[in-house]
N, C-alpha and C. Protein backbone atom coordinates (compact mmCIF):
# COMPACT_ATOMS: atom_id res chain seq x y z
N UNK A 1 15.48 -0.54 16.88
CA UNK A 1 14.98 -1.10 18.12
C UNK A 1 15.21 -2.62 18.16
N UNK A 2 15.02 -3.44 16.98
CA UNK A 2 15.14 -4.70 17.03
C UNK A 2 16.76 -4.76 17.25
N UNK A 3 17.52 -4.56 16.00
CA UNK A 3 18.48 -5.11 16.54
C UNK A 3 19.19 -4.41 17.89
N UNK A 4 18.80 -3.43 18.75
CA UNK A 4 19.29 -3.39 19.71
C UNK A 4 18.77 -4.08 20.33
N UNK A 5 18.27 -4.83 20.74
CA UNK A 5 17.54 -5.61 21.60
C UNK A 5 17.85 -6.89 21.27
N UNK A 6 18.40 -7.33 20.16
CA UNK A 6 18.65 -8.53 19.68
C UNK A 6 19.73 -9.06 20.38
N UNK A 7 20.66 -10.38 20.32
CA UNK A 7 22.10 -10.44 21.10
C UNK A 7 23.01 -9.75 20.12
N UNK A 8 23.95 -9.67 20.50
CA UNK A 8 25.06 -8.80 19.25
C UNK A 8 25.68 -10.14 18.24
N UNK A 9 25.53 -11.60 18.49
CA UNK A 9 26.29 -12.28 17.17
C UNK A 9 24.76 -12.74 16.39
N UNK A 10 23.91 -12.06 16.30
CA UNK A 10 22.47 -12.22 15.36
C UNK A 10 22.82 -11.16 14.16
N UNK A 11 22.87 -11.83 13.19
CA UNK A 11 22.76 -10.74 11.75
C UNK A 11 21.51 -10.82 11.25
N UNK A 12 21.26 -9.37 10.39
CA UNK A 12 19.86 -9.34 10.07
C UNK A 12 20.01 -8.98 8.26
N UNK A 13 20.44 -9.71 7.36
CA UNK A 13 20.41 -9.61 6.05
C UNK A 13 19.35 -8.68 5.87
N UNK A 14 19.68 -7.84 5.09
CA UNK A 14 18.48 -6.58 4.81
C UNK A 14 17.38 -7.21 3.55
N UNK A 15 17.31 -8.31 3.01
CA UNK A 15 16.39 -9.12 2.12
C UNK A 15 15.98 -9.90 3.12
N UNK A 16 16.14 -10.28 4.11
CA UNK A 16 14.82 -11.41 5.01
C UNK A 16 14.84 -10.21 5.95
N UNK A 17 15.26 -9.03 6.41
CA UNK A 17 14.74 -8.29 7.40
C UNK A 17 13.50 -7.34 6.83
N UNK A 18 13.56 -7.11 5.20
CA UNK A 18 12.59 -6.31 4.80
C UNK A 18 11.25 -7.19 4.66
N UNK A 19 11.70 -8.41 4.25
CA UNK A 19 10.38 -9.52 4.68
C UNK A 19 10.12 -9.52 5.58
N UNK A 20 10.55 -9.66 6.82
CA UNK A 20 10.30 -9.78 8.16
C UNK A 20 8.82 -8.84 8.27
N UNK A 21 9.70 -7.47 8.29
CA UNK A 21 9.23 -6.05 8.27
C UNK A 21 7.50 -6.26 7.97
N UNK A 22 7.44 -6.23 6.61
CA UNK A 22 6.48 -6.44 5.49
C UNK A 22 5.36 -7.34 6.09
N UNK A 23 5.93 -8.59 6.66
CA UNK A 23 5.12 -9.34 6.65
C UNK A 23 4.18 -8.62 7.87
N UNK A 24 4.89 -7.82 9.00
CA UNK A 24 4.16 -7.41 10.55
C UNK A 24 4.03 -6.24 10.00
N UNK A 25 3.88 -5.22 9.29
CA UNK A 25 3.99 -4.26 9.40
C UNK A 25 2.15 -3.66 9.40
N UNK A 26 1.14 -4.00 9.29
CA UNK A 26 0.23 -4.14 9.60
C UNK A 26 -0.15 -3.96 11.21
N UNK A 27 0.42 -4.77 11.81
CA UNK A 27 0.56 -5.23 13.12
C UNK A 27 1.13 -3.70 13.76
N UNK A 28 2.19 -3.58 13.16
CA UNK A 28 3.09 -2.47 13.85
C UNK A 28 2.48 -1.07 13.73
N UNK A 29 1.90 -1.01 12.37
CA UNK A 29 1.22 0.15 12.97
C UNK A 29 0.34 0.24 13.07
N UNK A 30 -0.95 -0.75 13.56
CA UNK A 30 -1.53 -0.94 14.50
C UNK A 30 -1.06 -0.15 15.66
N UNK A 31 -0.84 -1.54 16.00
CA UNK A 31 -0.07 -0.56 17.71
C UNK A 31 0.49 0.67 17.58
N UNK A 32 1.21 0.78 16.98
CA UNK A 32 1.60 2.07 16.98
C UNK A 32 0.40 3.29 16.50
N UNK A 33 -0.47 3.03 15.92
CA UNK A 33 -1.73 4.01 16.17
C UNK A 33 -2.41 4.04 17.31
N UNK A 34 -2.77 2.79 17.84
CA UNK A 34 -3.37 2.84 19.47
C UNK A 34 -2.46 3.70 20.81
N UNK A 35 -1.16 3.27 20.54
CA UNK A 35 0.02 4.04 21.15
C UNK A 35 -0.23 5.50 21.15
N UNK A 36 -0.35 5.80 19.83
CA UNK A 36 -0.67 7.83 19.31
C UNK A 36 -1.56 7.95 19.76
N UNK A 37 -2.91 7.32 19.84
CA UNK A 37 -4.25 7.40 20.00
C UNK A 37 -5.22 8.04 18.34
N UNK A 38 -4.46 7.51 17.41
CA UNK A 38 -4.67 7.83 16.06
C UNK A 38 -5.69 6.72 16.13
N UNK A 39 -7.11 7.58 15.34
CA UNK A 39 -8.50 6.66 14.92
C UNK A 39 -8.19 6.65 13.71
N UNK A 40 -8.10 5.53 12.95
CA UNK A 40 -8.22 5.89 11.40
C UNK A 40 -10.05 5.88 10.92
N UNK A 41 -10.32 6.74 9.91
CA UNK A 41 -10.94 6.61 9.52
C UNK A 41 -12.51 5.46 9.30
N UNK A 42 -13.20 5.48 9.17
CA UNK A 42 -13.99 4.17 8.88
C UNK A 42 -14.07 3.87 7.36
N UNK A 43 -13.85 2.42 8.01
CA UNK A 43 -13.01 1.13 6.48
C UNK A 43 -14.41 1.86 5.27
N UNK A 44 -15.46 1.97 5.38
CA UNK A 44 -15.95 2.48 4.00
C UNK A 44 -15.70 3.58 3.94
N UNK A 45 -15.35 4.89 4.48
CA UNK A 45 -14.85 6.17 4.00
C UNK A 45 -13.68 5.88 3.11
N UNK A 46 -12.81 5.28 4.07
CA UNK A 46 -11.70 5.02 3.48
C UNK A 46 -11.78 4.26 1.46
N UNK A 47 -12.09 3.10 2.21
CA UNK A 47 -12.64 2.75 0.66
C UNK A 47 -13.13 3.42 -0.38
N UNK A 48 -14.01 4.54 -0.17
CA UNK A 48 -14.71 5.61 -1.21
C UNK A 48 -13.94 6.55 -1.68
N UNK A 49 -13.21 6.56 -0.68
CA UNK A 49 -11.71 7.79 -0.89
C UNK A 49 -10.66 7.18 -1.89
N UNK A 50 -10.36 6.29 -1.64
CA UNK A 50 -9.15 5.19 -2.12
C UNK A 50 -9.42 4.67 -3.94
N UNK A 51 -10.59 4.32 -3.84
CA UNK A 51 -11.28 3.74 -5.09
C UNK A 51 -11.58 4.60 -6.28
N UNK A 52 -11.51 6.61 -5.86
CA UNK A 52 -12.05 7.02 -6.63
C UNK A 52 -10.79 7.34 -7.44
N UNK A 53 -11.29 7.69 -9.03
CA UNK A 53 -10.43 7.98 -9.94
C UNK A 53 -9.16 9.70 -9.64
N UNK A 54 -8.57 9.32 -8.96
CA UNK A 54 -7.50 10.70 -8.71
C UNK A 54 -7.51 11.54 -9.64
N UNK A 55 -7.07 11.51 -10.87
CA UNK A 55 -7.08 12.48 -11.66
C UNK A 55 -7.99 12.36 -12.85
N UNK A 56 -9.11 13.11 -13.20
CA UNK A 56 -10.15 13.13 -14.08
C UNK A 56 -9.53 12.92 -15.48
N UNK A 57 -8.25 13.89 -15.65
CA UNK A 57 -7.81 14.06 -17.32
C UNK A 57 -7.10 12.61 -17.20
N UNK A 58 -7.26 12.01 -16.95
CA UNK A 58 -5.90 10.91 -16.46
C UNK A 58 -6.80 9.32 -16.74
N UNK A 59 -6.68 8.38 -18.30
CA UNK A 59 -7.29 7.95 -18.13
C UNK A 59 -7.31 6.51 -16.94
N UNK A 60 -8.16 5.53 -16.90
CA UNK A 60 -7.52 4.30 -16.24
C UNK A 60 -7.42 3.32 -17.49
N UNK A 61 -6.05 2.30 -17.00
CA UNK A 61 -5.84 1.31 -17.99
C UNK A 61 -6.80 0.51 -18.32
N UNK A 62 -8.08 0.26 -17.96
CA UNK A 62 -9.24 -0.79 -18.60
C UNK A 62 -9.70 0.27 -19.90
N UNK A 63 -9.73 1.83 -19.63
CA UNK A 63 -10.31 2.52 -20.18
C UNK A 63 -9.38 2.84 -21.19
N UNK A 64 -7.68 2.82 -21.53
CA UNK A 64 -7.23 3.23 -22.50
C UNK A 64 -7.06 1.76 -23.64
N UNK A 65 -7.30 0.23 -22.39
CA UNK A 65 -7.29 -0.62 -23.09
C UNK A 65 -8.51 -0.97 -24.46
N UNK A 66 -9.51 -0.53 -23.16
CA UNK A 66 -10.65 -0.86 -24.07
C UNK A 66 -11.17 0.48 -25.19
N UNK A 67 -10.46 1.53 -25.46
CA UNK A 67 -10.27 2.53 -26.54
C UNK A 67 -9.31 1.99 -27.67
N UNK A 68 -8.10 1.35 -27.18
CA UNK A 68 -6.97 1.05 -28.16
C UNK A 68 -7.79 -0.31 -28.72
N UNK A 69 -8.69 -1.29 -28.45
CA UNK A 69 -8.70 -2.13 -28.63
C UNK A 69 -9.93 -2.58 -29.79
N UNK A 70 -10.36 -1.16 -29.87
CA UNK A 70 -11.79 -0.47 -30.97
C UNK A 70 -11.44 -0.75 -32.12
N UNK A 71 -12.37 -1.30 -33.12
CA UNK A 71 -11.81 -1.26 -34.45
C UNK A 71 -11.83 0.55 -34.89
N UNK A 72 -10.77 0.57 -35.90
CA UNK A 72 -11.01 1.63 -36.22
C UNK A 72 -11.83 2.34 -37.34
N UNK A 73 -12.47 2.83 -37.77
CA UNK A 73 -12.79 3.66 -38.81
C UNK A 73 -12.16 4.23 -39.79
N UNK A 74 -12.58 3.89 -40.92
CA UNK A 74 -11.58 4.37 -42.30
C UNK A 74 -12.39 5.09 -42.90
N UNK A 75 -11.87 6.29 -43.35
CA UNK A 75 -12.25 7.59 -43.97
C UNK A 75 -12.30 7.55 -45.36
């Protein structure tokens, strides 16, 4: 859509167009959810969802750090 709309001697290097992108892309789908009529969620559901540990057997890195980082025990 952009570059059709752009003039035709505008180039769009694909390393400052993915910045471009990145930087609005917030923005874009924004609008583009109001457009769908897509509600997202409410920001603390979301958050409670997002934050929790995905996989139980699966540890997190504070938790394998702070295991590896135990003195150990000699038998």
């Amino acid at each position: 859509l952009v570059t059709e709309q752009a003039d035709d001697e505008i180039v769009f290097p694909p390393e400052r167009w993915a910045a471009t992108f990145r930087s609005h892309a917030q923005l874009i789908l924004h609008e583009l959810g109001e457009y769908l009529g897509y509600s997202p969620p409410p920001l603390l559901d979301r958050l409670i969802d997002d934050a929790q540990k995905i996989h139980q057997q699966r540890p997190v890195l504070q938790e394998t750090l702070a295991t590896a980082t135990q003195p150990r025990c000699e038998s």
